[in-house]
C-alpha atoms as a PDB file:
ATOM      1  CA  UNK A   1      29.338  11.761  97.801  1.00  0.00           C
ATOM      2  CA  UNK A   2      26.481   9.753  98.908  1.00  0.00           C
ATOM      3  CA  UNK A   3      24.244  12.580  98.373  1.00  0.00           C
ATOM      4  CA  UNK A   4      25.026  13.278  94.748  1.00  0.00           C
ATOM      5  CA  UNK A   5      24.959   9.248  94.204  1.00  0.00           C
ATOM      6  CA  UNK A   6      21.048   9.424  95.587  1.00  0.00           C
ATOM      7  CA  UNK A   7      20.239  12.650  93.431  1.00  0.00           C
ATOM      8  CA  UNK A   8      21.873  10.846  90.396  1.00  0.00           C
ATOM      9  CA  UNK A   9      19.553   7.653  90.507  1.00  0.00           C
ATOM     10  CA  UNK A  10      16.479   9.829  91.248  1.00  0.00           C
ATOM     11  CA  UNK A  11      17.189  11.688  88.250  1.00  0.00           C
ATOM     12  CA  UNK A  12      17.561   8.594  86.033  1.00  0.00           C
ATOM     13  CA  UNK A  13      14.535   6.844  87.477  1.00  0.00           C
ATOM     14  CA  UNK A  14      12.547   9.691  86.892  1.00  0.00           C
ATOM     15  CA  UNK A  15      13.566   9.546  82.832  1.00  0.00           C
ATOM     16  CA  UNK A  16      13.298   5.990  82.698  1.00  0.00           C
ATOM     17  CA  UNK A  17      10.151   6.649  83.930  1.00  0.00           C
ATOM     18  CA  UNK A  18       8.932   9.309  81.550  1.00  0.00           C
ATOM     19  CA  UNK A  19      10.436   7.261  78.465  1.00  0.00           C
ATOM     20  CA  UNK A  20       8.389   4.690  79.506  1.00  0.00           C
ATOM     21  CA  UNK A  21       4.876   6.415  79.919  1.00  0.00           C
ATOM     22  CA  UNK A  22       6.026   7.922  76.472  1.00  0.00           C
ATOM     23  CA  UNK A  23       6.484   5.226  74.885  1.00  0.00           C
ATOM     24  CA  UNK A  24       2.855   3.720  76.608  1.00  0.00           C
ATOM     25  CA  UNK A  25       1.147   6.331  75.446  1.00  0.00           C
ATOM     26  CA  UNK A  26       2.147   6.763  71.697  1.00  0.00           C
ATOM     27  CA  UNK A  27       2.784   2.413  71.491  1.00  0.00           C
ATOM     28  CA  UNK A  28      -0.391   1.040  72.715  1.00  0.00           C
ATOM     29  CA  UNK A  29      -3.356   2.768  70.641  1.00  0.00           C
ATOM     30  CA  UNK A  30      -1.810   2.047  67.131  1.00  0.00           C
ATOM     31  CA  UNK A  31      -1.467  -1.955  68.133  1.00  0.00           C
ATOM     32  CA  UNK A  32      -5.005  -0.896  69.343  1.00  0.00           C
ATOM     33  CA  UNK A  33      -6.036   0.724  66.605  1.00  0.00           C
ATOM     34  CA  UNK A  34      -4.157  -2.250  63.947  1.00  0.00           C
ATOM     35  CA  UNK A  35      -5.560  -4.639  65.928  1.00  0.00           C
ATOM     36  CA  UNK A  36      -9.412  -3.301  65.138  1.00  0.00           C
ATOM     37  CA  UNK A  37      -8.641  -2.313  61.235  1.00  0.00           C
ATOM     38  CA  UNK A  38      -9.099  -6.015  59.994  1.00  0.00           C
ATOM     39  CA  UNK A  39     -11.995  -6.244  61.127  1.00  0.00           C
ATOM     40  CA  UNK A  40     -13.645  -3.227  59.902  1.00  0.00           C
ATOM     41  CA  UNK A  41     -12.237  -3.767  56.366  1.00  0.00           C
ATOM     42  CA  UNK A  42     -13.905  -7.270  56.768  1.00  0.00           C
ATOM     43  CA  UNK A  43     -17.194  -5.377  57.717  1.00  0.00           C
ATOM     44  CA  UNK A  44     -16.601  -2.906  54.856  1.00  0.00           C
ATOM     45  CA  UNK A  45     -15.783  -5.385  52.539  1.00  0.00           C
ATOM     46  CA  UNK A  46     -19.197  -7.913  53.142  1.00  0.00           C
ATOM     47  CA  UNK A  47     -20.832  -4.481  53.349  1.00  0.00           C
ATOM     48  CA  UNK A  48     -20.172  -3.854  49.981  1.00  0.00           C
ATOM     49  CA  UNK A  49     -20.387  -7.579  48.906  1.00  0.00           C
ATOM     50  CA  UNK A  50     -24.120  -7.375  50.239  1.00  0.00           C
ATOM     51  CA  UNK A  51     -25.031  -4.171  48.530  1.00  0.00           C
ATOM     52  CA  UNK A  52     -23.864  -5.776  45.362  1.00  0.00           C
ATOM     53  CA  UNK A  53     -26.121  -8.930  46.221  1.00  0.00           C
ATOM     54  CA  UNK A  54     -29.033  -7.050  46.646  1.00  0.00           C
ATOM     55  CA  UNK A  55     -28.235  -5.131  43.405  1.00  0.00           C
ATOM     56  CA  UNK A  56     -28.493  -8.047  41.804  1.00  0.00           C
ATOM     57  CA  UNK A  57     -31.678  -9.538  43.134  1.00  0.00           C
ATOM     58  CA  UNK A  58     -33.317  -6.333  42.888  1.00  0.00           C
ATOM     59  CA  UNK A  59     -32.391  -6.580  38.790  1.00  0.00           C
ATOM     60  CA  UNK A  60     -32.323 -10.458  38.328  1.00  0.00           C
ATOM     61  CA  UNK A  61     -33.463 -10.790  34.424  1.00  0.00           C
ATOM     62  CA  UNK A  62     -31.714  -7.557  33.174  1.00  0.00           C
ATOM     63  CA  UNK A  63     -29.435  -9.775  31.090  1.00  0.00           C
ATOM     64  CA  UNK A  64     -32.293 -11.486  29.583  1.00  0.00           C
ATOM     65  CA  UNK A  65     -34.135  -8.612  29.095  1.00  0.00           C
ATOM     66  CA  UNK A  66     -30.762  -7.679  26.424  1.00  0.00           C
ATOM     67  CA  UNK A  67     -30.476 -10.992  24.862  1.00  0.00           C
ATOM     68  CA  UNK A  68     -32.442 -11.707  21.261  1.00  0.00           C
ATOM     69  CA  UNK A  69     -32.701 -15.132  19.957  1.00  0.00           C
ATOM     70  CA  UNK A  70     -33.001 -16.207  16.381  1.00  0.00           C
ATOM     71  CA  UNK A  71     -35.765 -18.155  14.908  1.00  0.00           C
ATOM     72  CA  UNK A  72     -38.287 -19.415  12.405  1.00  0.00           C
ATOM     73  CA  UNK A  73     -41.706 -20.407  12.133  1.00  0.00           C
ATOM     74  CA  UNK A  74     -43.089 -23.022   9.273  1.00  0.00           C
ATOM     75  CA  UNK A  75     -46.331 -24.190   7.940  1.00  0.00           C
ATOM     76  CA  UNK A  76     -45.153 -27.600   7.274  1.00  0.00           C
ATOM     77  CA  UNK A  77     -44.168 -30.251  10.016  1.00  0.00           C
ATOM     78  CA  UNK A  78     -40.340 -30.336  11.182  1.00  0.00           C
ATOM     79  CA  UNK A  79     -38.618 -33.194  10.150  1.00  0.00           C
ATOM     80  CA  UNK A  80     -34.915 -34.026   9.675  1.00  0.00           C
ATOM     81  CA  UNK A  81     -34.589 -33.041   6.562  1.00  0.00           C
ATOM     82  CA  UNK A  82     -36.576 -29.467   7.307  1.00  0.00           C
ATOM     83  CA  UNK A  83     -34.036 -29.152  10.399  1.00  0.00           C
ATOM     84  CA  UNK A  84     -31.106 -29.813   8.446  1.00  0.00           C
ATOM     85  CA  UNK A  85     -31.942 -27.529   5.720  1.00  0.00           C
ATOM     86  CA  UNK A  86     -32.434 -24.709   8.123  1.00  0.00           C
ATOM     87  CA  UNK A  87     -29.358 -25.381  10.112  1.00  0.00           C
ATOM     88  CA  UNK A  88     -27.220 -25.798   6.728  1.00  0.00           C
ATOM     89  CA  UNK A  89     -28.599 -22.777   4.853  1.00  0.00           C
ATOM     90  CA  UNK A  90     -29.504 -20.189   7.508  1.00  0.00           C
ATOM     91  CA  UNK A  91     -28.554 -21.008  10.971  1.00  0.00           C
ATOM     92  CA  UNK A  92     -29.490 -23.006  14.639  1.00  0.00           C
ATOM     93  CA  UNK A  93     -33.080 -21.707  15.880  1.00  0.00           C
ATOM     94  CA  UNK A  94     -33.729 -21.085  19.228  1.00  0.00           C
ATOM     95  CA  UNK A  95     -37.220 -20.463  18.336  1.00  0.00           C
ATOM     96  CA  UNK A  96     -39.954 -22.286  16.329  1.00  0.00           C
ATOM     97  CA  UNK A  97     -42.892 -21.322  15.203  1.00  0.00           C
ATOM     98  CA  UNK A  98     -45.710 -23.866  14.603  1.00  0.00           C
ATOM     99  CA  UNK A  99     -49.545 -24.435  14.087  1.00  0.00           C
ATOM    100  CA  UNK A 100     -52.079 -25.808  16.477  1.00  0.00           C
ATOM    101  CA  UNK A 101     -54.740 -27.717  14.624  1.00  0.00           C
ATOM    102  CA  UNK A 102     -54.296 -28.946  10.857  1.00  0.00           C
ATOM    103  CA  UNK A 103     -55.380 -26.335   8.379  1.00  0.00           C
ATOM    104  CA  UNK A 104     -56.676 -27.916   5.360  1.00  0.00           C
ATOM    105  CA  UNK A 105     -54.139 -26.246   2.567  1.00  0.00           C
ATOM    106  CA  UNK A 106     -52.433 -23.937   4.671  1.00  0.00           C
ATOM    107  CA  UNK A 107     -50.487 -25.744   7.620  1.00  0.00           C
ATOM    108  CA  UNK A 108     -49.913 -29.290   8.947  1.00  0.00           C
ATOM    109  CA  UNK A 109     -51.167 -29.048  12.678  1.00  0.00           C
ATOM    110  CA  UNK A 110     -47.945 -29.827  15.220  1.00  0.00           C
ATOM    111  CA  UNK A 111     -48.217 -32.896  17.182  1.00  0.00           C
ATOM    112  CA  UNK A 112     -46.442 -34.388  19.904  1.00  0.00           C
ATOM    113  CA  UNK A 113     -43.932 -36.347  18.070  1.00  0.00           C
ATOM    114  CA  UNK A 114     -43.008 -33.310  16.631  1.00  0.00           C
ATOM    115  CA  UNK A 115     -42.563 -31.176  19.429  1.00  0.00           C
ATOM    116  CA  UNK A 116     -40.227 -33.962  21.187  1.00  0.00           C
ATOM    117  CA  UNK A 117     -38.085 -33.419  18.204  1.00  0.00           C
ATOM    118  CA  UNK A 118     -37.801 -30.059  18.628  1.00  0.00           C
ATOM    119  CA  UNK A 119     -37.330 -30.238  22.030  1.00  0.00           C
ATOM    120  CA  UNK A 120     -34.615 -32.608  21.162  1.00  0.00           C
ATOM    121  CA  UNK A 121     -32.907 -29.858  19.705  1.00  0.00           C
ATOM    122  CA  UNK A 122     -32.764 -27.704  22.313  1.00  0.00           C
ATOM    123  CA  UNK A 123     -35.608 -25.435  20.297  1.00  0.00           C
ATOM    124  CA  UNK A 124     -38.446 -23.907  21.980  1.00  0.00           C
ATOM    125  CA  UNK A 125     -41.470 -23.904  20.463  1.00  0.00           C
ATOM    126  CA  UNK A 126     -43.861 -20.876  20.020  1.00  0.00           C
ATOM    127  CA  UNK A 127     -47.421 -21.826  19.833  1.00  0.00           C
ATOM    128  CA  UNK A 128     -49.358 -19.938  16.635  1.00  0.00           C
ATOM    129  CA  UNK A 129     -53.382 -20.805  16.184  1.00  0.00           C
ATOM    130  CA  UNK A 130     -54.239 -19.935  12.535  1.00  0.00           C
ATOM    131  CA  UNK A 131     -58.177 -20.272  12.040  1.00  0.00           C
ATOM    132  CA  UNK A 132     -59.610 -17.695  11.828  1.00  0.00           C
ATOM    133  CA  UNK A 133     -60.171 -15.372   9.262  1.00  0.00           C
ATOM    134  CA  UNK A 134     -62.987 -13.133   9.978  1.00  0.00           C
ATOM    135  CA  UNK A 135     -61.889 -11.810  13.552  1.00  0.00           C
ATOM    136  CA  UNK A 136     -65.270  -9.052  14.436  1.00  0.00           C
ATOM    137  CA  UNK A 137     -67.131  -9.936  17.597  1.00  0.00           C
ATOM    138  CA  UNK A 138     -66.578 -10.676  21.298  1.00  0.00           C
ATOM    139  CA  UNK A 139     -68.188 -14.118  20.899  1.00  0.00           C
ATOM    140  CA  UNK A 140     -66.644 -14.581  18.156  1.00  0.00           C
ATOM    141  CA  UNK A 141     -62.673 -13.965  20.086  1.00  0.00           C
ATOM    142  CA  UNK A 142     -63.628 -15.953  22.872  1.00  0.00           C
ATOM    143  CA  UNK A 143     -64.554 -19.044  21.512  1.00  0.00           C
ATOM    144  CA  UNK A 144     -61.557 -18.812  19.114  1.00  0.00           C
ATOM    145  CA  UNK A 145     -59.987 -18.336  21.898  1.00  0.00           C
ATOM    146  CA  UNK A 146     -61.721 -21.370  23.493  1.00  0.00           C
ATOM    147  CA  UNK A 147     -60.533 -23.456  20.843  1.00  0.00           C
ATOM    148  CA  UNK A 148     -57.657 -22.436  20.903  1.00  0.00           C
ATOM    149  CA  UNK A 149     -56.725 -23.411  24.437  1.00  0.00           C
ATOM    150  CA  UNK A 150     -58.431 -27.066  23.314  1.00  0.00           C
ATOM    151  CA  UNK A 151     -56.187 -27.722  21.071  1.00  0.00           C
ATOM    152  CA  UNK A 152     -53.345 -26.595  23.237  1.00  0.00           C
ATOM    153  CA  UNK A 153     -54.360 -28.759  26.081  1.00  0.00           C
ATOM    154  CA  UNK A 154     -54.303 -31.885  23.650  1.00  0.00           C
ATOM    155  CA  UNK A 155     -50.978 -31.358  23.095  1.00  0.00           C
ATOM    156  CA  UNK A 156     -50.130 -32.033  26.861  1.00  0.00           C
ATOM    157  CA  UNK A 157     -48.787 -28.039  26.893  1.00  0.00           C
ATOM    158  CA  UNK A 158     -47.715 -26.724  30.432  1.00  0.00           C
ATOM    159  CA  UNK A 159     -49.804 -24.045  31.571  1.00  0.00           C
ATOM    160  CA  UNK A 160     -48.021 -20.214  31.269  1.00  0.00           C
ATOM    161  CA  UNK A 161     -46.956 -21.310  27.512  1.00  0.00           C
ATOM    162  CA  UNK A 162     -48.757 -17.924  25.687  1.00  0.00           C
ATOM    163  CA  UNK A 163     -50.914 -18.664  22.129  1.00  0.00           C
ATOM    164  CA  UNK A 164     -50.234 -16.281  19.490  1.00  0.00           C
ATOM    165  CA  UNK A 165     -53.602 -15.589  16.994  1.00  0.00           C
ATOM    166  CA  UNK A 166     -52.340 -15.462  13.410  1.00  0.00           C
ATOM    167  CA  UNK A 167     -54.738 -11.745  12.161  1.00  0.00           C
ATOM    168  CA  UNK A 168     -53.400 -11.666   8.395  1.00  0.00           C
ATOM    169  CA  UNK A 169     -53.891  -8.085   6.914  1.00  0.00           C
ATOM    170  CA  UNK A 170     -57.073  -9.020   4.724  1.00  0.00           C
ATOM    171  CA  UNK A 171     -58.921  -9.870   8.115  1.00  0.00           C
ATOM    172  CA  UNK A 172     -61.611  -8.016   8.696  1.00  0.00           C
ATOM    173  CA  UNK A 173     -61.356  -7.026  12.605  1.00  0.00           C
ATOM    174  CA  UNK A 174     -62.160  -5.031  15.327  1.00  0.00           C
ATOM    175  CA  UNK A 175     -61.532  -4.376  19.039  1.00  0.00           C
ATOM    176  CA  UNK A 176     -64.147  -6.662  20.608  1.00  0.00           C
ATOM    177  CA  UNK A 177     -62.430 -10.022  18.806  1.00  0.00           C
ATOM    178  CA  UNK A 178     -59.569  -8.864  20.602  1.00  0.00           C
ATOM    179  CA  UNK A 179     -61.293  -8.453  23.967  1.00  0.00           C
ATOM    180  CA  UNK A 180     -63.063 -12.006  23.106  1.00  0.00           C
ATOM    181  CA  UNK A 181     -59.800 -13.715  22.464  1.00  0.00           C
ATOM    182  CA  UNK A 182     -57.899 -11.850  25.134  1.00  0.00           C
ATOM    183  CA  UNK A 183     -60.566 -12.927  27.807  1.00  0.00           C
ATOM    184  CA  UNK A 184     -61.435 -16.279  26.668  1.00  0.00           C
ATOM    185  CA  UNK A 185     -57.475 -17.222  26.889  1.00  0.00           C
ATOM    186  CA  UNK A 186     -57.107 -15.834  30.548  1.00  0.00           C
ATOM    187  CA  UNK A 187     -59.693 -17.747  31.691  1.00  0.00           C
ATOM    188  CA  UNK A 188     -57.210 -20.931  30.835  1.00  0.00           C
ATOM    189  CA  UNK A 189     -54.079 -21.774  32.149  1.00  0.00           C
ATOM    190  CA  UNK A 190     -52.371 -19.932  29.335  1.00  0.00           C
ATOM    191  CA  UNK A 191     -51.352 -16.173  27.828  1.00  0.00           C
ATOM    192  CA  UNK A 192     -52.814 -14.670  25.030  1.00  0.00           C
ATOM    193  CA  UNK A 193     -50.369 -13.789  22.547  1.00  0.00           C
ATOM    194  CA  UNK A 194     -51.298 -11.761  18.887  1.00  0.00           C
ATOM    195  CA  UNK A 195     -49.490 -11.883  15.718  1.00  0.00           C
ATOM    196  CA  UNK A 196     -50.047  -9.746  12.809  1.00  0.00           C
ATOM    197  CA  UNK A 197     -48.672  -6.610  10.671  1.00  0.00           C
ATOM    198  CA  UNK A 198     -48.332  -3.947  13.247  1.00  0.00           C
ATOM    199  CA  UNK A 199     -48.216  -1.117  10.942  1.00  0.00           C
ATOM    200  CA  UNK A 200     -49.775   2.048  12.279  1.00  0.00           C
ATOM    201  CA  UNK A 201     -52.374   2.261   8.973  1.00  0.00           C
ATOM    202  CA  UNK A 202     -53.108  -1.238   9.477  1.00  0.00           C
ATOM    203  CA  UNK A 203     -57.000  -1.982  11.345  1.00  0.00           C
ATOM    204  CA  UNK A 204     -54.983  -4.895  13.508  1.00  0.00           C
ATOM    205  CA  UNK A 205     -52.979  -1.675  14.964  1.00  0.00           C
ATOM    206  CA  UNK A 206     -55.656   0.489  15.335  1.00  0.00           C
ATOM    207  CA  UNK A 207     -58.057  -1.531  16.916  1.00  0.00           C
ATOM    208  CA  UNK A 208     -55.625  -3.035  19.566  1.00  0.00           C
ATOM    209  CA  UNK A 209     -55.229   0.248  20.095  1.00  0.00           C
ATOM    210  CA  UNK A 210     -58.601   0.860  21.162  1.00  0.00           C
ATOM    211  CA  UNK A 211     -58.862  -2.376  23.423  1.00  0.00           C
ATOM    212  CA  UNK A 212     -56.104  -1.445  25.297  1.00  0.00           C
ATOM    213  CA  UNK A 213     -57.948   1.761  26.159  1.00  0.00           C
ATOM    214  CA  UNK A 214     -60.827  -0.078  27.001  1.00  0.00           C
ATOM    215  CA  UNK A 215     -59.999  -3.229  28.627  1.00  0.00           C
ATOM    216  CA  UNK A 216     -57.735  -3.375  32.072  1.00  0.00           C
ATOM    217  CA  UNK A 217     -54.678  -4.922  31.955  1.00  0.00           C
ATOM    218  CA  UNK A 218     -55.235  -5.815  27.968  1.00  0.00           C
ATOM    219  CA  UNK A 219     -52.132  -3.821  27.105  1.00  0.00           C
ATOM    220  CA  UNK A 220     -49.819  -4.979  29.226  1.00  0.00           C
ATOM    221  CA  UNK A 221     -50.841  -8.842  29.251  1.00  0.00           C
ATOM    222  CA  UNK A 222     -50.865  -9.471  25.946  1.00  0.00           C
ATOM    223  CA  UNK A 223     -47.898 -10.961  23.733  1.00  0.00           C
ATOM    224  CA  UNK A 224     -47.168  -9.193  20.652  1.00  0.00           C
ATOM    225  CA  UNK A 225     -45.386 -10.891  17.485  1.00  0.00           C
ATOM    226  CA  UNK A 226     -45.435  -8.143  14.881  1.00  0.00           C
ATOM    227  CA  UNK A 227     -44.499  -8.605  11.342  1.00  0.00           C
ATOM    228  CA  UNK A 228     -43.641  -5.243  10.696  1.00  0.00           C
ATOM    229  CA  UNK A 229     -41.294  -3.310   9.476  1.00  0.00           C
ATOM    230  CA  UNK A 230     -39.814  -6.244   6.873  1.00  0.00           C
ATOM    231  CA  UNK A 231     -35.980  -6.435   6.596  1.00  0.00           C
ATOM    232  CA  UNK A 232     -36.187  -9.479   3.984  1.00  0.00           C
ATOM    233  CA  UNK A 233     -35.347 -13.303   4.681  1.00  0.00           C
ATOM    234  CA  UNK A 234     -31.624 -13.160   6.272  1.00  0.00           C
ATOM    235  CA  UNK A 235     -29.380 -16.161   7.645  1.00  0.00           C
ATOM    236  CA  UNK A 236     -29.279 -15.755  11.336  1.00  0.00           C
ATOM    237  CA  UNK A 237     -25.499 -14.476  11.034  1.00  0.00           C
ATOM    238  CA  UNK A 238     -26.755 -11.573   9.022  1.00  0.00           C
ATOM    239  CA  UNK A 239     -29.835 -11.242  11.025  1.00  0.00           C
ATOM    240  CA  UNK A 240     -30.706  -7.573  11.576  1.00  0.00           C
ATOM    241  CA  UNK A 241     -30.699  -5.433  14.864  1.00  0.00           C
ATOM    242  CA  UNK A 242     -33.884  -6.076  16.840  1.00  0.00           C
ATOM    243  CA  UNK A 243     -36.167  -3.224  15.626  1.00  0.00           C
ATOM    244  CA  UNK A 244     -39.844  -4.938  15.879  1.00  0.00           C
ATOM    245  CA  UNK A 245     -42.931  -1.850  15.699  1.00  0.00           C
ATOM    246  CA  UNK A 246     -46.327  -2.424  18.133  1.00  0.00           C
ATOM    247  CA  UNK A 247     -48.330   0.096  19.668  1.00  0.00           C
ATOM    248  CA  UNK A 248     -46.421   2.280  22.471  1.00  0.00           C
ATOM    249  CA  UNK A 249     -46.461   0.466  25.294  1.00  0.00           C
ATOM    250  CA  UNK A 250     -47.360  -3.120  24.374  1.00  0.00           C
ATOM    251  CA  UNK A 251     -45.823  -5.617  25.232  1.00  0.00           C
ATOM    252  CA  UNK A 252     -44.131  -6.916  22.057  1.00  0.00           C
ATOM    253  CA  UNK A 253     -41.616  -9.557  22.083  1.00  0.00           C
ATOM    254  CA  UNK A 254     -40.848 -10.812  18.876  1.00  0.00           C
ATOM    255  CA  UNK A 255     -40.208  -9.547  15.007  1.00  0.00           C
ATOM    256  CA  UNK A 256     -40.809 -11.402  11.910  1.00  0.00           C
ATOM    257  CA  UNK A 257     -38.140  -9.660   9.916  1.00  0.00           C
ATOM    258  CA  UNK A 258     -38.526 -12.114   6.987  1.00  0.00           C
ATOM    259  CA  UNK A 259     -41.131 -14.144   4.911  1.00  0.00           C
ATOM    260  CA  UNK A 260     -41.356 -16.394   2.568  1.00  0.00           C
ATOM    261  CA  UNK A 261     -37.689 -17.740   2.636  1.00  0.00           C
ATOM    262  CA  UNK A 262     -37.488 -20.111  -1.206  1.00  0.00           C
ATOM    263  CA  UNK A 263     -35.341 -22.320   0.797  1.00  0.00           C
ATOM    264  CA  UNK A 264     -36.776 -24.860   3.814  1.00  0.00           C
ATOM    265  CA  UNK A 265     -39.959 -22.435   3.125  1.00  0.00           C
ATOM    266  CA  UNK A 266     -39.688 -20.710   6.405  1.00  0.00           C
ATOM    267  CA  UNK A 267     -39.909 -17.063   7.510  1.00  0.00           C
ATOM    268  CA  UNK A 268     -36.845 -15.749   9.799  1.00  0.00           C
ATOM    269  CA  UNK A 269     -37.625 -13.771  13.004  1.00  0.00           C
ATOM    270  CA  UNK A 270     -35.688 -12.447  16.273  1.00  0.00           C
ATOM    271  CA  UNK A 271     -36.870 -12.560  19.725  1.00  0.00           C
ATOM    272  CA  UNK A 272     -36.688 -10.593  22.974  1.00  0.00           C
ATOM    273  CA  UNK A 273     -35.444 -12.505  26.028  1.00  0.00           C
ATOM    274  CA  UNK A 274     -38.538 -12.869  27.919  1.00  0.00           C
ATOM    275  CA  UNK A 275     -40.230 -14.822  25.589  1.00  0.00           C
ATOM    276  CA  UNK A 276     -38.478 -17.395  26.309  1.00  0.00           C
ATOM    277  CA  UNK A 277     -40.823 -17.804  29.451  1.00  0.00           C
ATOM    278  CA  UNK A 278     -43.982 -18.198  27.421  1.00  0.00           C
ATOM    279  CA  UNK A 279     -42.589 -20.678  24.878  1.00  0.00           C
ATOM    280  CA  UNK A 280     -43.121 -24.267  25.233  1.00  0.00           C
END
């Protein structure tokens, strides 16, 4: 009896003992393995957060680069009843357009009064130098562009701000006035910046055209404001899609859609993000 007693509780031992090393062996590396998985979805999870960063940093003005802003530009000097016109008949610039230096019978010359206005509004203001009218020679486009940057500098503007020269279609012109006024401006604390008709059968075209070819970096440094094609004078609700023509390549950053509005007497215009950099 005894003997069978003994052979019974070595028998049970023995599959207590199994069930247990079962049960060690199938228990203990899940906990393990549970125990490890928050912390690799953690890892994953900043993983994937910092790729996203990095995204972003590598790409940090691609929004910009989509948004256009609405504007105008004006020969006469902004007051409040010029501002309220604007804003009551066509809309709330982001952009201004206004002339350095008075121009007897053509512009009133923006001062700094006027600019604090603006700037009370939340407007920036884009910088245009109108005197010039015959724009042939190197000499000639540098100290334009001399001049330019004088009158600038009296106005107390910060350095990067880019000066747009106002080349009307009756200009006579050619390449080296653009290498005079492109050079003559870099040598300052500001950009050079060119407005005009950019129409492929216009000279302004064609010759920036060949001073890009010839002058490094002329190209891709220098602002372009183009006037061309014309969609007509539109409120800035009904503005039209961005769609302002340059020379492939150049860097061209705003459209005048619009002249001549009979109301405020203003011309209407959309803008490229960037811009917003070299505006004062």
């Amino acid at each position: 009896m005894n003997n069978w007693k003994n052979i019974f509780l070595i028998v049970m031992s023995i599959i207590i003992l199994s069930t247990l090393l079962f049960v060690f062996k199938e228990y203990i590396p899940n906990v393990a393995n549970d125990e490890n998985q928050p912390g690799e979805q953690t890892e994953q999870k900043q993983k994937g957060t910092d790729e996203e960063g990095a995204e972003q940093e590598e790409h940090p003005t691609n929004k910009k680069e989509d948004e256009v802003y609405w504007g105008v530009d004006s020969a006469s000097k902004t007051t409040d009843e010029l501002y309220a016109c604007v804003s009551d008949q066509f809309g709330d610039p982001k952009v201004w357009g206004r002339y350095i230096g008075d121009n007897k019978n053509v512009s009133v010359g923006l001062t700094g009064q006027e600019a604090d206005y603006l700037h009370s509004k939340d407007i920036y203001i884009l910088l245009i130098y109108n005197h010039v009218t015959d724009a042939r020679g190197y000499e000639n486009g540098f100290n334009q562009a001399e001049e330019a940057v004088s009158l600038a500098r009296s106005l107390d503007v910060p350095e990067g701000k880019a000066i747009f020269v106002d080349i009307e279609p009756g200009y006579p012109i050619d390449s080296e006035f653009l290498h005079g006024w492109y050079d003559g401006v870099k040598e300052s604390v500001f950009e050079p910046g060119i407005y005009g008709v950019f129409a492929e059968e216009q000279n302004l075209y064609q010759e920036f055209v060949k001073a890009a070819q010839n002058v490094e970096n002329f190209k891709k440094e220098t602002l372009i404001w183009s006037a061309h094609p014309q969609a007509g004078i539109t409120s800035q609700a009904k503005a039209p899609e961005y769609n302002a023509e340059a020379p492939e390549g150049s860097h061209v950053i705003g459209w005048q859609y619009g002249i001549d509005a009979k109301s405020c007497h203003i011309d209407t215009n959309l803008f490229k993000g960037p811009i917003l950099d070299y505006l004062w």
